[in-house]
PDB file of N, CA and C in Angstrom:
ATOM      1  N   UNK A   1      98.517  97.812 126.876  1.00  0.00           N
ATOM      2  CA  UNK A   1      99.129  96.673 126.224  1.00  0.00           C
ATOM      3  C   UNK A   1      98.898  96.776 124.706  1.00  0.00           C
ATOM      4  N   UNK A   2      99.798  96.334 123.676  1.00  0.00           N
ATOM      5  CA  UNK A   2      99.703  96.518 122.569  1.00  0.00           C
ATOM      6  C   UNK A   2      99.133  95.282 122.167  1.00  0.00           C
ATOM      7  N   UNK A   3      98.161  95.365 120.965  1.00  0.00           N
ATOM      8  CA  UNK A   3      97.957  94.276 120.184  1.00  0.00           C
ATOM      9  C   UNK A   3      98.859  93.543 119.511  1.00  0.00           C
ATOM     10  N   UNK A   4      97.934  92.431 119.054  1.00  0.00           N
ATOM     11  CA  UNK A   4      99.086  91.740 118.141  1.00  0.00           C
ATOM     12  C   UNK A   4      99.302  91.991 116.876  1.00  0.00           C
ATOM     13  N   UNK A   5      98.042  92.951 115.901  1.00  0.00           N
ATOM     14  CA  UNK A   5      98.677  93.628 115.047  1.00  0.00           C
ATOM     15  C   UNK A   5      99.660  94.789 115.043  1.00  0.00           C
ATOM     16  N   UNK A   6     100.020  95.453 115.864  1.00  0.00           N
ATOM     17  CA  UNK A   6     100.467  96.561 116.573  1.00  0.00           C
ATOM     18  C   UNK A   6     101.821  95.207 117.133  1.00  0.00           C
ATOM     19  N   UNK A   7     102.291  94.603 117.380  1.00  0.00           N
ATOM     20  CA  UNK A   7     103.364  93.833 117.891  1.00  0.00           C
ATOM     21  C   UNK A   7     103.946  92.754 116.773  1.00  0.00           C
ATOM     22  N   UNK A   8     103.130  92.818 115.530  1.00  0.00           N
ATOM     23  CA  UNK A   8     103.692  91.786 114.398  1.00  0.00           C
ATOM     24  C   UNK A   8     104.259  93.355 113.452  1.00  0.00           C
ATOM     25  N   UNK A   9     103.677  94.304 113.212  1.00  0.00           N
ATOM     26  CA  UNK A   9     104.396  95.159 112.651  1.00  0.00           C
ATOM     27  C   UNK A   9     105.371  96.024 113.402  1.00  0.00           C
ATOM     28  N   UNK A  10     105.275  96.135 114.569  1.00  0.00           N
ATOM     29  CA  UNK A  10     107.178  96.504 115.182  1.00  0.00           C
ATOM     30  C   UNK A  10     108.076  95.281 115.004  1.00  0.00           C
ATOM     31  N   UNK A  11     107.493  94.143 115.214  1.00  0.00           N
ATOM     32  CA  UNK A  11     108.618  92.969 115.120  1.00  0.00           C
ATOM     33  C   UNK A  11     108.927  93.284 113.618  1.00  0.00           C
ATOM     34  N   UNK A  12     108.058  92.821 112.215  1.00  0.00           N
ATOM     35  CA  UNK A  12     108.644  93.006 110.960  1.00  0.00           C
ATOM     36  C   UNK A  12     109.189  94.017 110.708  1.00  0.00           C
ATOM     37  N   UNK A  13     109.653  95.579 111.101  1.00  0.00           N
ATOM     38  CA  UNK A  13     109.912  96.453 111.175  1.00  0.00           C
ATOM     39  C   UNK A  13     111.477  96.673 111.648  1.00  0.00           C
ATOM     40  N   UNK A  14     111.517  95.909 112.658  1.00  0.00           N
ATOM     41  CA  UNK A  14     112.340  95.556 113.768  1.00  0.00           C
ATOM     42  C   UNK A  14     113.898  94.669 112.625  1.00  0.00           C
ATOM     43  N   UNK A  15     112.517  93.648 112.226  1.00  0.00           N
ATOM     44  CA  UNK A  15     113.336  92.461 111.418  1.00  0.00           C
ATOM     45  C   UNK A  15     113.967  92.990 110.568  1.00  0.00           C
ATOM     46  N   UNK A  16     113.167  93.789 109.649  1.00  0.00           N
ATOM     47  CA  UNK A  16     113.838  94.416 108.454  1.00  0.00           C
ATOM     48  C   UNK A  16     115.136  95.107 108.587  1.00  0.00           C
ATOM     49  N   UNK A  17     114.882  95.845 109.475  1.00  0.00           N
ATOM     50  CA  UNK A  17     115.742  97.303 110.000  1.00  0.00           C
ATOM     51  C   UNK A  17     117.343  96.052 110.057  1.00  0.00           C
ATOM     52  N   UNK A  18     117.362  94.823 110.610  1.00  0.00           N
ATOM     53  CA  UNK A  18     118.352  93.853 111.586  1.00  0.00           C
ATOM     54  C   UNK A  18     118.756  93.505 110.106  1.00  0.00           C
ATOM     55  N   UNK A  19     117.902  92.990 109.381  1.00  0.00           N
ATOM     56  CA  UNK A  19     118.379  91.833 107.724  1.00  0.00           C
ATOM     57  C   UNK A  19     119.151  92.877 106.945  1.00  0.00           C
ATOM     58  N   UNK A  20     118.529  94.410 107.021  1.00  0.00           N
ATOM     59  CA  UNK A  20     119.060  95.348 105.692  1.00  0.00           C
ATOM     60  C   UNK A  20     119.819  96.288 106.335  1.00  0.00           C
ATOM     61  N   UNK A  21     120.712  95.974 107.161  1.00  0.00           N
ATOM     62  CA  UNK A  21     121.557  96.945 108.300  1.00  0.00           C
ATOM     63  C   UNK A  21     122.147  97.240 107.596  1.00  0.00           C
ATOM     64  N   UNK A  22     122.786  96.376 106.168  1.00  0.00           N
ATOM     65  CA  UNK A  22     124.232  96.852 105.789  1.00  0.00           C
ATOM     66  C   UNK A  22     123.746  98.300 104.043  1.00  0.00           C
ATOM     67  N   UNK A  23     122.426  98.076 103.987  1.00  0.00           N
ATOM     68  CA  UNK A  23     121.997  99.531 103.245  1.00  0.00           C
ATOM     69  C   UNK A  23     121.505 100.151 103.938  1.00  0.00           C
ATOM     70  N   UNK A  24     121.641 100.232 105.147  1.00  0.00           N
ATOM     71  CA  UNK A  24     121.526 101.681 105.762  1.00  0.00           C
ATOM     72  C   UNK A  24     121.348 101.513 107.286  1.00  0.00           C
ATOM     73  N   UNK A  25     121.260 102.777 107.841  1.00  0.00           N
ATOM     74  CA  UNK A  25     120.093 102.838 109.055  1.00  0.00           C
ATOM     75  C   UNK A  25     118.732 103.042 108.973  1.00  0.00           C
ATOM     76  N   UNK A  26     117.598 102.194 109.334  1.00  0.00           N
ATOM     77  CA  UNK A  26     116.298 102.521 109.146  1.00  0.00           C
ATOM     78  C   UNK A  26     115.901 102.968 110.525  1.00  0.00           C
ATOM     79  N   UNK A  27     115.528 104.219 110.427  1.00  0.00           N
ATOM     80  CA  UNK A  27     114.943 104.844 111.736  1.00  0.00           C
ATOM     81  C   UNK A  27     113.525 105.611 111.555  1.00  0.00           C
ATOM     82  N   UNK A  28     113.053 105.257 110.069  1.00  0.00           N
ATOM     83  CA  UNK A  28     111.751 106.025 109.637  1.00  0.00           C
ATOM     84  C   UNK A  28     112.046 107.265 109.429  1.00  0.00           C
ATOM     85  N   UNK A  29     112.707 107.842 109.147  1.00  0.00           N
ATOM     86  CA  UNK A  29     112.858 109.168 108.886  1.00  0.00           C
ATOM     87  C   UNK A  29     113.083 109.078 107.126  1.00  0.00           C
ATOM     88  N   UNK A  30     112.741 110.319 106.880  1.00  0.00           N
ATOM     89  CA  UNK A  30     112.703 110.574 104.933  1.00  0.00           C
ATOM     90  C   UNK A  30     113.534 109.704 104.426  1.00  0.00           C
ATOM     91  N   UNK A  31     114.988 110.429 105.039  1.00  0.00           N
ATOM     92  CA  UNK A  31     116.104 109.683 104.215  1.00  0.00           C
ATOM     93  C   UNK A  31     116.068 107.949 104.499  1.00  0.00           C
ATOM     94  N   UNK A  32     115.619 107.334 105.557  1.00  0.00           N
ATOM     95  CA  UNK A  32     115.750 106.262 105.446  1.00  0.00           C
ATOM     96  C   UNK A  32     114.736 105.428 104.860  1.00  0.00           C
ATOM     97  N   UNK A  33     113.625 106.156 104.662  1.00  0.00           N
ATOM     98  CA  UNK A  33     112.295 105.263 103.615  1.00  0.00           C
ATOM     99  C   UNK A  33     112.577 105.623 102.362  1.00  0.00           C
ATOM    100  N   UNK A  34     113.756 106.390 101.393  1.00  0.00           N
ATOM    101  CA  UNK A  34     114.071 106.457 100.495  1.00  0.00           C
ATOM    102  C   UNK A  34     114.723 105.044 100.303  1.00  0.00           C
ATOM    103  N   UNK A  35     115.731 105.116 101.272  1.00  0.00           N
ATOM    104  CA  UNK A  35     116.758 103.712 101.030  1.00  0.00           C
ATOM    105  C   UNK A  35     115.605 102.644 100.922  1.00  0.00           C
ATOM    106  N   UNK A  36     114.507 102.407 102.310  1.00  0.00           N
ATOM    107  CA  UNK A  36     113.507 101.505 101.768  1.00  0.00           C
ATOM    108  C   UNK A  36     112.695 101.026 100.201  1.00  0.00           C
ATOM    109  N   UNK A  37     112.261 102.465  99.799  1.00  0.00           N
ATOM    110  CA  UNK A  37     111.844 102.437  98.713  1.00  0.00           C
ATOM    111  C   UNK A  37     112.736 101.938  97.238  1.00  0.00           C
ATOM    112  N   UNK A  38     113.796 102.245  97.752  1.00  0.00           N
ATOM    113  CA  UNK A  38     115.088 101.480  96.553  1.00  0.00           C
ATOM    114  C   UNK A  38     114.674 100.196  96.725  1.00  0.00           C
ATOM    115  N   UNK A  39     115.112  99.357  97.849  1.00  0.00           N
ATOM    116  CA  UNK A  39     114.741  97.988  97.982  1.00  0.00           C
ATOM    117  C   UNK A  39     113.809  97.529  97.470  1.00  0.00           C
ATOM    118  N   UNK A  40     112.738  98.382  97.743  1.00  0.00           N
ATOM    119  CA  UNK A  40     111.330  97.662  97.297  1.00  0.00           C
ATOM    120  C   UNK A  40     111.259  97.676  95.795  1.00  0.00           C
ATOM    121  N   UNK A  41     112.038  98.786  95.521  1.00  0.00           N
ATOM    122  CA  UNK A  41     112.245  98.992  93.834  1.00  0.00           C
ATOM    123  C   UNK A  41     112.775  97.571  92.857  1.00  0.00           C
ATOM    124  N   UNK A  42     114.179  97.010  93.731  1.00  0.00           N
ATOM    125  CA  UNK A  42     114.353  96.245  93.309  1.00  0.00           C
ATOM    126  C   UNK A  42     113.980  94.622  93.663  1.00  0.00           C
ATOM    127  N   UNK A  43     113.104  94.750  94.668  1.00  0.00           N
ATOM    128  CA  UNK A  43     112.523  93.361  94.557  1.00  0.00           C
ATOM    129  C   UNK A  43     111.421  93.379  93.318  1.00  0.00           C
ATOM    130  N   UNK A  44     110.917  94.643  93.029  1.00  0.00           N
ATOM    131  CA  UNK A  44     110.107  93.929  91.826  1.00  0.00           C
ATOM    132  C   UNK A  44     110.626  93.564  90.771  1.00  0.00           C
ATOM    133  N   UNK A  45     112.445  93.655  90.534  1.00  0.00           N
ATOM    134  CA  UNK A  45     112.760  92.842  89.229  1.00  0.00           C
ATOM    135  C   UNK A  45     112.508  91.248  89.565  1.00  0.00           C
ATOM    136  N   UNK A  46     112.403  90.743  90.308  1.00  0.00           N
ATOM    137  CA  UNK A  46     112.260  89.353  90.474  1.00  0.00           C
ATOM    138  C   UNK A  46     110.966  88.912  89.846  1.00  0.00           C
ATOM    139  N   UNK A  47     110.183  89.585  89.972  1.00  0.00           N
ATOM    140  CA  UNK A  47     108.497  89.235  89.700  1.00  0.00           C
ATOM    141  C   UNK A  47     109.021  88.976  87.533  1.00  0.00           C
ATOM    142  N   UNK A  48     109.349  89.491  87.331  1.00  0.00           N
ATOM    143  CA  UNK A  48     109.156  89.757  86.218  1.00  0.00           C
ATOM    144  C   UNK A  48     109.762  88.503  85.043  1.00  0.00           C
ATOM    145  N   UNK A  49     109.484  88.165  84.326  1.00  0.00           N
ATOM    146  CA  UNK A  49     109.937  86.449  83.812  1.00  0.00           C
ATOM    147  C   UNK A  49     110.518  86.628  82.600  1.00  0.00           C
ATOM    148  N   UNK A  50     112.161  87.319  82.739  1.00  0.00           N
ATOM    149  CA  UNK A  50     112.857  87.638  81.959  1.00  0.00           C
ATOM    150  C   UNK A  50     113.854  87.768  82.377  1.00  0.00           C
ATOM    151  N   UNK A  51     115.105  87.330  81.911  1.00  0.00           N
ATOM    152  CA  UNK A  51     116.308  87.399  82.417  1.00  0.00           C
ATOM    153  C   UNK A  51     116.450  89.294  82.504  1.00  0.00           C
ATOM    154  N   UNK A  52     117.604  88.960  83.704  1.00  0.00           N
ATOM    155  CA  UNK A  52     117.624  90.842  83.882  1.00  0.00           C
ATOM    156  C   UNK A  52     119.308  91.138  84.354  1.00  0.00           C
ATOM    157  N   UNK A  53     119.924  92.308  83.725  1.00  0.00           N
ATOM    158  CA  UNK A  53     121.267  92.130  83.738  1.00  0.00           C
ATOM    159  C   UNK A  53     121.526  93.199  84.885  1.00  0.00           C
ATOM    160  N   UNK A  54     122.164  92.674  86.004  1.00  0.00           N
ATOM    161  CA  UNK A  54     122.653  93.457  87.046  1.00  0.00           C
ATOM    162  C   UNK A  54     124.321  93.614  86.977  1.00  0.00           C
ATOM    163  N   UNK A  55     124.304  95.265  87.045  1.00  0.00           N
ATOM    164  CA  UNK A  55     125.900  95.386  86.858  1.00  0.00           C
ATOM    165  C   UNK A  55     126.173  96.239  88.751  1.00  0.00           C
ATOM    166  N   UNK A  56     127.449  95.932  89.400  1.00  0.00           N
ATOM    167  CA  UNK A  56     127.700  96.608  90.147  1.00  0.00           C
ATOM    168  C   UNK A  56     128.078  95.866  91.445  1.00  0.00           C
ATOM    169  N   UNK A  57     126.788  95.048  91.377  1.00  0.00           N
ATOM    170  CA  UNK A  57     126.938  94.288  93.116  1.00  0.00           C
ATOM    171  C   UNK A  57     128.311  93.788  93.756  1.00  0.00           C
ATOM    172  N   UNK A  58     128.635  94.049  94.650  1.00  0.00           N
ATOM    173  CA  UNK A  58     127.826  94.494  95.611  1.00  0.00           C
ATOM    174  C   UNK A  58     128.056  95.406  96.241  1.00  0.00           C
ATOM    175  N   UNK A  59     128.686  96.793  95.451  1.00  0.00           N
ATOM    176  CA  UNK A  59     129.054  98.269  95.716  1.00  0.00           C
ATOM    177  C   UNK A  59     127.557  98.820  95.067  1.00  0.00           C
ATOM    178  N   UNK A  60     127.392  98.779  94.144  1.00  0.00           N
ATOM    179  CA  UNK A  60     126.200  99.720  93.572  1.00  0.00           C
ATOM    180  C   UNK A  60     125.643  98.429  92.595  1.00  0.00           C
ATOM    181  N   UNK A  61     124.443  98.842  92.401  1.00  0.00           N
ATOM    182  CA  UNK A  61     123.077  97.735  91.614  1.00  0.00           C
ATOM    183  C   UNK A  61     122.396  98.498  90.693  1.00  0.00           C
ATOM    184  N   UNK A  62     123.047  98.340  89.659  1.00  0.00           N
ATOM    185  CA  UNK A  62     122.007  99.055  88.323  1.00  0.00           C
ATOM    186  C   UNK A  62     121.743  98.046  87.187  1.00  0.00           C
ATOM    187  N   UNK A  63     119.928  97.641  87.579  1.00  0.00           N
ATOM    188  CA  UNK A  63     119.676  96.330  86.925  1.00  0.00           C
ATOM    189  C   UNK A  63     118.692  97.075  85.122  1.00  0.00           C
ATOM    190  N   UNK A  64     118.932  96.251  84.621  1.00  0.00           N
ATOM    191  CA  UNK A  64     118.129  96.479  83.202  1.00  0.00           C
ATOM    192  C   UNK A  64     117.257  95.448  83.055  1.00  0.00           C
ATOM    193  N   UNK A  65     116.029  95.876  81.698  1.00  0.00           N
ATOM    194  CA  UNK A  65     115.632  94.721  81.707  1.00  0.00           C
ATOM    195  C   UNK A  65     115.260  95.022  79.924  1.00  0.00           C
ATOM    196  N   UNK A  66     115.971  93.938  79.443  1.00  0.00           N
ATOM    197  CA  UNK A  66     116.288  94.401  77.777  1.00  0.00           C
ATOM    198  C   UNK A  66     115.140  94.021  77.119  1.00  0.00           C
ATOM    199  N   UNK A  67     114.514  92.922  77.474  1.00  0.00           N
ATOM    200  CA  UNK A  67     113.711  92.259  76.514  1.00  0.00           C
ATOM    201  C   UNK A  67     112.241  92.989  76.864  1.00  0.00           C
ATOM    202  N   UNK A  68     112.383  94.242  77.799  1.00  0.00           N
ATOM    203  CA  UNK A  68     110.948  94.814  77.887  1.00  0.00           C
ATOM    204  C   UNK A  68     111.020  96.297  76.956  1.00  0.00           C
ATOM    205  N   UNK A  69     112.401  96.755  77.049  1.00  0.00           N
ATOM    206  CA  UNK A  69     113.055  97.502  75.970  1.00  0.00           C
ATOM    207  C   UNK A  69     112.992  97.600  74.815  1.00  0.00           C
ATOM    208  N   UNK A  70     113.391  96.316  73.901  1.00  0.00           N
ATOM    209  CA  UNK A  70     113.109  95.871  72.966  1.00  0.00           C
ATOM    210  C   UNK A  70     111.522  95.365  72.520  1.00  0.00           C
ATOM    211  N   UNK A  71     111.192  95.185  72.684  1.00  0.00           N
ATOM    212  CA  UNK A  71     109.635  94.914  72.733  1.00  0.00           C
ATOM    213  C   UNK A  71     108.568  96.567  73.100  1.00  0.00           C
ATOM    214  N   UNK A  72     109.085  96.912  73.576  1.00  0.00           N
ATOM    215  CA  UNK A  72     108.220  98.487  73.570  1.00  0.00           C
ATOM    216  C   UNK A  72     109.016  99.183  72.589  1.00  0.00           C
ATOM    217  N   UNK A  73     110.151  99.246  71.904  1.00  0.00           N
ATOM    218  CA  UNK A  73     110.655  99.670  70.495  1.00  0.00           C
ATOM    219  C   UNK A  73     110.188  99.041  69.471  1.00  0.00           C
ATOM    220  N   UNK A  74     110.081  97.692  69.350  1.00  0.00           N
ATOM    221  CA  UNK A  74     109.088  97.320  68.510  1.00  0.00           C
ATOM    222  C   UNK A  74     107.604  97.854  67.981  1.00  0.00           C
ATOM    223  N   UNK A  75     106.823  97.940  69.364  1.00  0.00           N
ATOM    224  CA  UNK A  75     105.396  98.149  69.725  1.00  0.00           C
ATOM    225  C   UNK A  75     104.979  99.615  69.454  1.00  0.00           C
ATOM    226  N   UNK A  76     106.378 100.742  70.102  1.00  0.00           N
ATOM    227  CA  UNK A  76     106.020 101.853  69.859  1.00  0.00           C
ATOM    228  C   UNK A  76     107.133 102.852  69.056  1.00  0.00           C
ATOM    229  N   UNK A  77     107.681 102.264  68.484  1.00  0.00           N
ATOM    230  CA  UNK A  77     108.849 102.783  67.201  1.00  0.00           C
ATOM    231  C   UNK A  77     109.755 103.960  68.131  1.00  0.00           C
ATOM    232  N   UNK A  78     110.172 105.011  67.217  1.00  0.00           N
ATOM    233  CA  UNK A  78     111.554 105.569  67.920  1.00  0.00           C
ATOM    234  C   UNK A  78     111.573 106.640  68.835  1.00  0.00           C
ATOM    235  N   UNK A  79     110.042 106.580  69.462  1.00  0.00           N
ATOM    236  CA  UNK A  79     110.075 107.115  71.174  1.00  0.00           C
ATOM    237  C   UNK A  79     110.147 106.440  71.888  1.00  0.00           C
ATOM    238  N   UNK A  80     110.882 105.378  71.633  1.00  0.00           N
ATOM    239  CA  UNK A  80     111.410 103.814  72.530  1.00  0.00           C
ATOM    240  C   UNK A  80     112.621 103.576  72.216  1.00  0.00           C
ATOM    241  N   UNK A  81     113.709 104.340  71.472  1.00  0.00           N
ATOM    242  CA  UNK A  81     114.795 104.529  70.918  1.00  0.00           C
ATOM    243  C   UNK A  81     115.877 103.440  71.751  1.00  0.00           C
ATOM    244  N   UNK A  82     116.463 102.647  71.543  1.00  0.00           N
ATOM    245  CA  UNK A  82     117.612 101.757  72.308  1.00  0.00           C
ATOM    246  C   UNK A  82     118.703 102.888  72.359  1.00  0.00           C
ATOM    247  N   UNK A  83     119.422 103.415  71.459  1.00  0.00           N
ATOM    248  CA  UNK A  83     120.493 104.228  72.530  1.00  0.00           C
ATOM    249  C   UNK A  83     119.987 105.203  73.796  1.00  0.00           C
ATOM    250  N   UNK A  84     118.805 105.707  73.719  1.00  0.00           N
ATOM    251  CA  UNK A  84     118.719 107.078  74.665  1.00  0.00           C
ATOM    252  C   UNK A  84     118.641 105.912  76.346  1.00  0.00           C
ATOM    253  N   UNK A  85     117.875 104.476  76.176  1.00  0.00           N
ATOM    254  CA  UNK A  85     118.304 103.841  76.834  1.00  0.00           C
ATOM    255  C   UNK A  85     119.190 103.091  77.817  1.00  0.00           C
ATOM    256  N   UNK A  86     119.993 102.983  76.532  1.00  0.00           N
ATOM    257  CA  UNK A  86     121.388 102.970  77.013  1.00  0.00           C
ATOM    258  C   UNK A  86     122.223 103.665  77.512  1.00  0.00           C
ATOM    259  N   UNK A  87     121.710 105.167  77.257  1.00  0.00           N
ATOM    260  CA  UNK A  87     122.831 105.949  77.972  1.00  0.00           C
ATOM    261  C   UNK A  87     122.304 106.510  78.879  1.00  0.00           C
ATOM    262  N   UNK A  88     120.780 105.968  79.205  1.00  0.00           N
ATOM    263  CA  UNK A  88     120.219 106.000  81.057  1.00  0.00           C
ATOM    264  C   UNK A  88     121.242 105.445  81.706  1.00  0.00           C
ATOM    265  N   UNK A  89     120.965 103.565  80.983  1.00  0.00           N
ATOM    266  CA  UNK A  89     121.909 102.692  81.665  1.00  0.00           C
ATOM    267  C   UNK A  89     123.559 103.270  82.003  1.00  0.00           C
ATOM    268  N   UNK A  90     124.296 103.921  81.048  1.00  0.00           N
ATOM    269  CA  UNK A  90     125.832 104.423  81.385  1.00  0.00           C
ATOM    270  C   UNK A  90     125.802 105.663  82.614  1.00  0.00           C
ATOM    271  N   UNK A  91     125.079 106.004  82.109  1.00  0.00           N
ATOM    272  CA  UNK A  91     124.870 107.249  83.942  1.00  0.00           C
ATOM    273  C   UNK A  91     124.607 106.994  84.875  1.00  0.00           C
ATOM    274  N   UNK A  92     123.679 106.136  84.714  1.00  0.00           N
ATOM    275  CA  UNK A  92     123.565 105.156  86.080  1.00  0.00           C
ATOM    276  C   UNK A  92     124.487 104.346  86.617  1.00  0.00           C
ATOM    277  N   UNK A  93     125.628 103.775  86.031  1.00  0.00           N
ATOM    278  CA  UNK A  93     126.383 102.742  86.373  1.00  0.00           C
ATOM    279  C   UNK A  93     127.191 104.267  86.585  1.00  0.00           C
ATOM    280  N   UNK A  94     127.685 105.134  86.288  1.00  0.00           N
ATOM    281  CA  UNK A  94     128.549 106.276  86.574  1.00  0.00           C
ATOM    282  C   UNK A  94     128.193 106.319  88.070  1.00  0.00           C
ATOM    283  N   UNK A  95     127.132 106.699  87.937  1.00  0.00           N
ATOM    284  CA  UNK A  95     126.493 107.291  89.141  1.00  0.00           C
ATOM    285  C   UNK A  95     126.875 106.119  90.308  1.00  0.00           C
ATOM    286  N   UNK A  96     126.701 105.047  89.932  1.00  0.00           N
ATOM    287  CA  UNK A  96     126.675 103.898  91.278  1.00  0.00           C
ATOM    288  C   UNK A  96     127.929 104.053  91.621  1.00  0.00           C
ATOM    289  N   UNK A  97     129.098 103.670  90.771  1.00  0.00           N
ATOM    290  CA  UNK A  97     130.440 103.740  90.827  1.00  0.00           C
ATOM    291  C   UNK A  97     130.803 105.023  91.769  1.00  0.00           C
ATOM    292  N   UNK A  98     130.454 105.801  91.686  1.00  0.00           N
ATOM    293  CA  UNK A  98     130.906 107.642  92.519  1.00  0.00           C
ATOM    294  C   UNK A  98     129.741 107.403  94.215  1.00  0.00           C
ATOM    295  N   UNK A  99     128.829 107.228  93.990  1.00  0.00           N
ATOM    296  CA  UNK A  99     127.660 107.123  95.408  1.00  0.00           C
ATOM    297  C   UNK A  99     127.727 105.894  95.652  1.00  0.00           C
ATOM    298  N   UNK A 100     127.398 104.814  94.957  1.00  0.00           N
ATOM    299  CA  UNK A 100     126.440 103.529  95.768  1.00  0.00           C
ATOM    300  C   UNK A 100     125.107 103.459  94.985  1.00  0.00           C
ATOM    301  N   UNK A 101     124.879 104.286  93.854  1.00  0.00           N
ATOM    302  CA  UNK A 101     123.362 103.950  93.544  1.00  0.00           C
ATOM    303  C   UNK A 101     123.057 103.234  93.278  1.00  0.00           C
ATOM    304  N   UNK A 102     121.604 102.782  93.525  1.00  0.00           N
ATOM    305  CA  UNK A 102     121.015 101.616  93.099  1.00  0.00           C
ATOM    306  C   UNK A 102     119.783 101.980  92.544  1.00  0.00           C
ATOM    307  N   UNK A 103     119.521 100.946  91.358  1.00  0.00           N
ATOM    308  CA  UNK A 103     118.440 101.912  90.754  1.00  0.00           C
ATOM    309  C   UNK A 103     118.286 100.429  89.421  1.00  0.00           C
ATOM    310  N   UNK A 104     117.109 100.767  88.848  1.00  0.00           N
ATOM    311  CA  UNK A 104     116.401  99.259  87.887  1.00  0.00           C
ATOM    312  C   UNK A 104     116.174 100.663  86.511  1.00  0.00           C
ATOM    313  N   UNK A 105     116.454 100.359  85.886  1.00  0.00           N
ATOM    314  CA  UNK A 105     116.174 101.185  84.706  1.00  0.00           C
ATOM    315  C   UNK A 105     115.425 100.254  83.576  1.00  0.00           C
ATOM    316  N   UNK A 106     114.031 101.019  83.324  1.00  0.00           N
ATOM    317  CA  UNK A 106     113.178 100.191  82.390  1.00  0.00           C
ATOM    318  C   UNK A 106     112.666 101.496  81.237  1.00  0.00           C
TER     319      UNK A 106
END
């Protein structure tokens, strides 16, 4: 018989796999704890207490976050450069547009 820690993590497992059906199949295999790890990527823009600009949804998600940008160009001058930034941000939105990527660029 399984425990109940052993029966609360197949159920949350279970749950997840049912809520996030429509980014993928989760079957634990590489490719599908990548897709996990995106997710988890972008729940940590929420934590963060700054407006944050998401372009794409709900084909592809490429979120920024300017005011942490600006503030480490301030702090650490022009190896914090705003265009080389920005043209993370334009490849990335390329990129989502052609695949589906999703991705937080800081």
């Amino acid at each position: 018989m399984k425990n109940q820690l052993e029966q609360d993590i197949i159920s949350t497992a279970e749950s997840f796999a049912e809520n996030f059906s429509d980014r993928g199949h989760f079957d634990f295999s590489i490719q599908s704890l990548r897709k996990l790890d995106d997710i988890l990527e972008e729940l940590c823009v929420q934590d963060r207490d700054q407006p944050v600009l998401v372009t794409g949804e709900p084909d592809y998600s490429i979120s920024i976050f300017a005011f942490d940008k600006v503030k480490g160009r301030i702090q650490n001058g022009k190896e914090d450069e705003i265009p080389y930034y920005f043209d993370g941000y334009i490849e990335a939105v390329k990129k989502g547009k052609k695949t589906g990527y999703r991705a937080t660029i800081v």
